[in-house]
Protein backbone atom coordinates (compact mmCIF):
# COMPACT_ATOMS: atom_id res chain seq x y z
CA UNK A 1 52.72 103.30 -1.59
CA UNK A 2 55.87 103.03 -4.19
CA UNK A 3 52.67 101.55 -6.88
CA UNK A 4 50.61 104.02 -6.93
CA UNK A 5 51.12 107.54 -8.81
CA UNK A 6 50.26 110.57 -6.90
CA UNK A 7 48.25 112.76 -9.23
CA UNK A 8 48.25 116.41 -8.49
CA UNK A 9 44.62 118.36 -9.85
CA UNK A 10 45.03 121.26 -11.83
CA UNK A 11 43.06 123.57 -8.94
CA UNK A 12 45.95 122.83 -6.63
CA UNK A 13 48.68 124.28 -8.60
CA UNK A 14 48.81 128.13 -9.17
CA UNK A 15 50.82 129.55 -11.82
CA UNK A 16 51.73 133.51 -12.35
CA UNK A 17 53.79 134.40 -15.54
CA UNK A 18 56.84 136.70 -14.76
CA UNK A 19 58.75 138.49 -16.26
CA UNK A 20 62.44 136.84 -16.59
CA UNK A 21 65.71 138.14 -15.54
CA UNK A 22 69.00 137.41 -17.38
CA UNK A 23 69.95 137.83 -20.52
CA UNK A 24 67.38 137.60 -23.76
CA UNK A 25 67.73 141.15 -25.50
CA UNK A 26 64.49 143.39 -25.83
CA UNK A 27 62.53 139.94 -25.68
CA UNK A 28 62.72 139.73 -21.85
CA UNK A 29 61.88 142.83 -21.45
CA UNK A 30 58.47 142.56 -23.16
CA UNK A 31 57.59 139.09 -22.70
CA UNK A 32 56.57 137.47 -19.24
CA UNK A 33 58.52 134.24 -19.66
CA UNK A 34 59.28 133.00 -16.52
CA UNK A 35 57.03 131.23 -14.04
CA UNK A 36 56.20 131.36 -10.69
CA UNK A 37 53.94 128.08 -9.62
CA UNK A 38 52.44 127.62 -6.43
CA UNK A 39 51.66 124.19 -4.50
CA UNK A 40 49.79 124.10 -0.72
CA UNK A 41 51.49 121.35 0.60
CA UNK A 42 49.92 121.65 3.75
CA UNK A 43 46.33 122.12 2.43
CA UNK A 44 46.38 119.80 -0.45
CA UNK A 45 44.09 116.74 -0.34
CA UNK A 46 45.46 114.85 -2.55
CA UNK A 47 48.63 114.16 -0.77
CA UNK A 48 48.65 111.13 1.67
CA UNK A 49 49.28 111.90 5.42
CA UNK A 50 53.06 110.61 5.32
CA UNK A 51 54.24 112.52 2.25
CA UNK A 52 53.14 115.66 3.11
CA UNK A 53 55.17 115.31 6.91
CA UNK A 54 58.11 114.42 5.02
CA UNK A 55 57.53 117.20 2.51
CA UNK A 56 57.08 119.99 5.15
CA UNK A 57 59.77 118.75 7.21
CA UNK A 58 62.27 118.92 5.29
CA UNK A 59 64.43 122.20 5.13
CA UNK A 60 63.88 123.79 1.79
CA UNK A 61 64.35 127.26 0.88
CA UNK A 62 61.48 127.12 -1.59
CA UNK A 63 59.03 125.63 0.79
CA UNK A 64 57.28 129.07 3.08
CA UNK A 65 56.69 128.72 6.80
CA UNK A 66 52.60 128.22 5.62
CA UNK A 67 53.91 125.08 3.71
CA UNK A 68 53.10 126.39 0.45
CA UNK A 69 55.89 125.46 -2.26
CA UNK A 70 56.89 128.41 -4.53
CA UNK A 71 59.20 126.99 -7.75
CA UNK A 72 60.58 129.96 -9.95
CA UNK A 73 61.31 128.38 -13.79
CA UNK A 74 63.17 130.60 -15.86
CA UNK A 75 65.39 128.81 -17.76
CA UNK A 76 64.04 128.21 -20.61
CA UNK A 77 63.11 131.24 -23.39
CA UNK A 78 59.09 129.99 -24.07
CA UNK A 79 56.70 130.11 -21.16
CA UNK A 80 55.85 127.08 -22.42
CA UNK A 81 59.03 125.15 -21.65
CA UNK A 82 59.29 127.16 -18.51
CA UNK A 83 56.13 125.99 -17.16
CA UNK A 84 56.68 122.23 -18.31
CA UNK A 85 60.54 122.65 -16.39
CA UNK A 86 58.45 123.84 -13.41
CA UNK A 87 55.76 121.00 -13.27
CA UNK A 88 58.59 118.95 -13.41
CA UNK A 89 60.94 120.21 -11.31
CA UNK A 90 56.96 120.10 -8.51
CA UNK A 91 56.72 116.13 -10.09
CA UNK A 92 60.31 115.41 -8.66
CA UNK A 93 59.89 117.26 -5.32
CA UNK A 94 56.83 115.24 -4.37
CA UNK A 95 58.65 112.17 -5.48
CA UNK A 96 61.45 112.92 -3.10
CA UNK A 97 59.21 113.08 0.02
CA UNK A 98 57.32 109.65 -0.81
CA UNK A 99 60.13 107.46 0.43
CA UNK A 100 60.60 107.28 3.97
CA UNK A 101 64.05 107.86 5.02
CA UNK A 102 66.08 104.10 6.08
CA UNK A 103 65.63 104.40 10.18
CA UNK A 104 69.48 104.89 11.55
CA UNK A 105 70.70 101.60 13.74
CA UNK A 106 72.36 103.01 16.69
CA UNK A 107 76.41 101.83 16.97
CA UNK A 108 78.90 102.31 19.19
CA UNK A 109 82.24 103.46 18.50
CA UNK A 110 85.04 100.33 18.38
CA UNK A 111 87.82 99.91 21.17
CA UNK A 112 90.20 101.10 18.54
CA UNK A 113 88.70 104.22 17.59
CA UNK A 114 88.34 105.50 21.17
CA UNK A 115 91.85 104.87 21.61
CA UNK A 116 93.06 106.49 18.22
CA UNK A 117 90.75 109.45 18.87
CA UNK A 118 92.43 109.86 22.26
CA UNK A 119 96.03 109.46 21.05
CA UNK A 120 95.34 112.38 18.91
CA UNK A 121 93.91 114.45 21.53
CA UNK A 122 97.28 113.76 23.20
CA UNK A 123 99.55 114.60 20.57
CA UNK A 124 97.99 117.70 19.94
CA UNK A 125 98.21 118.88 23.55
CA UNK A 126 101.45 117.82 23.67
CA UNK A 127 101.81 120.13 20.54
CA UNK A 128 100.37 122.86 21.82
CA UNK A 129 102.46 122.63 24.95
CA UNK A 130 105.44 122.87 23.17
CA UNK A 131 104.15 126.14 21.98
CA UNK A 132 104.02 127.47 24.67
CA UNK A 133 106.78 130.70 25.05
CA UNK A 134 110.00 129.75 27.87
CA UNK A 135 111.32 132.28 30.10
CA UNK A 136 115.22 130.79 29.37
CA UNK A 137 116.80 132.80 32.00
């Protein structure tokens, strides 16, 4: 699985040219810079079984609850850059979800941590007692 590339076809992606917010004088007004590209995850054939769990699984704003991925590039001043920053930005998502996660080994806390974590417990009742208002007469 780490070997092989996953390619992505062009009639998976859809891309809609925005215009950008921020600074950029009159340009931004009159120029749709910015780009909003689109990527099914969860309809896309071209991604293996495992990635595209991973991929929907995890909890990412930019991912919507019909596991499509919306990426918003407006960085850059050219719609070109923009959209190259945005294939990019789709190149290193998909990358992320190909590696399965190490699987946790399950430990058990030592003798000597139970016993700090319980001296502490103590000392801050004991600290809280002490609080506590006295009726002196």
């Amino acid at each position: 699985m780490v070997g092989q590339p996953i390619e992505i076809p062009e009639s998976e992606i859809t891309e809609r040219f925005v215009r950008a917010a921020g600074p950029g004088g009159q340009n931004v007004n009159k120029v749709s810079t910015a780009v909003e590209l689109r990527f099914d995850i969860a309809q896309s054939p071209s991604l293996p079984e495992p990635v595209r769990e991973r991929l929907l699984s995890r909890r990412d704003r930019r991912v919507t609850t019909e596991g499509v991925l919306v990426i918003n590039a407006q960085r850059f001043r050219t719609q070109e850059r923009n959209r190259q920053d945005a294939r990019e930005r789709l190149a290193a998502f998909i990358e992320a979800g190909r590696e399965a996660p190490p699987r946790r080994i399950a430990t058990r806390p030592t003798r000597g941590s139970r016993e700090r974590r319980l001296e502490t417990k103590q000392q801050r009742g004991n600290l809280k007692r002490q609080r506590t208002v006295r009726d002196w007469d």
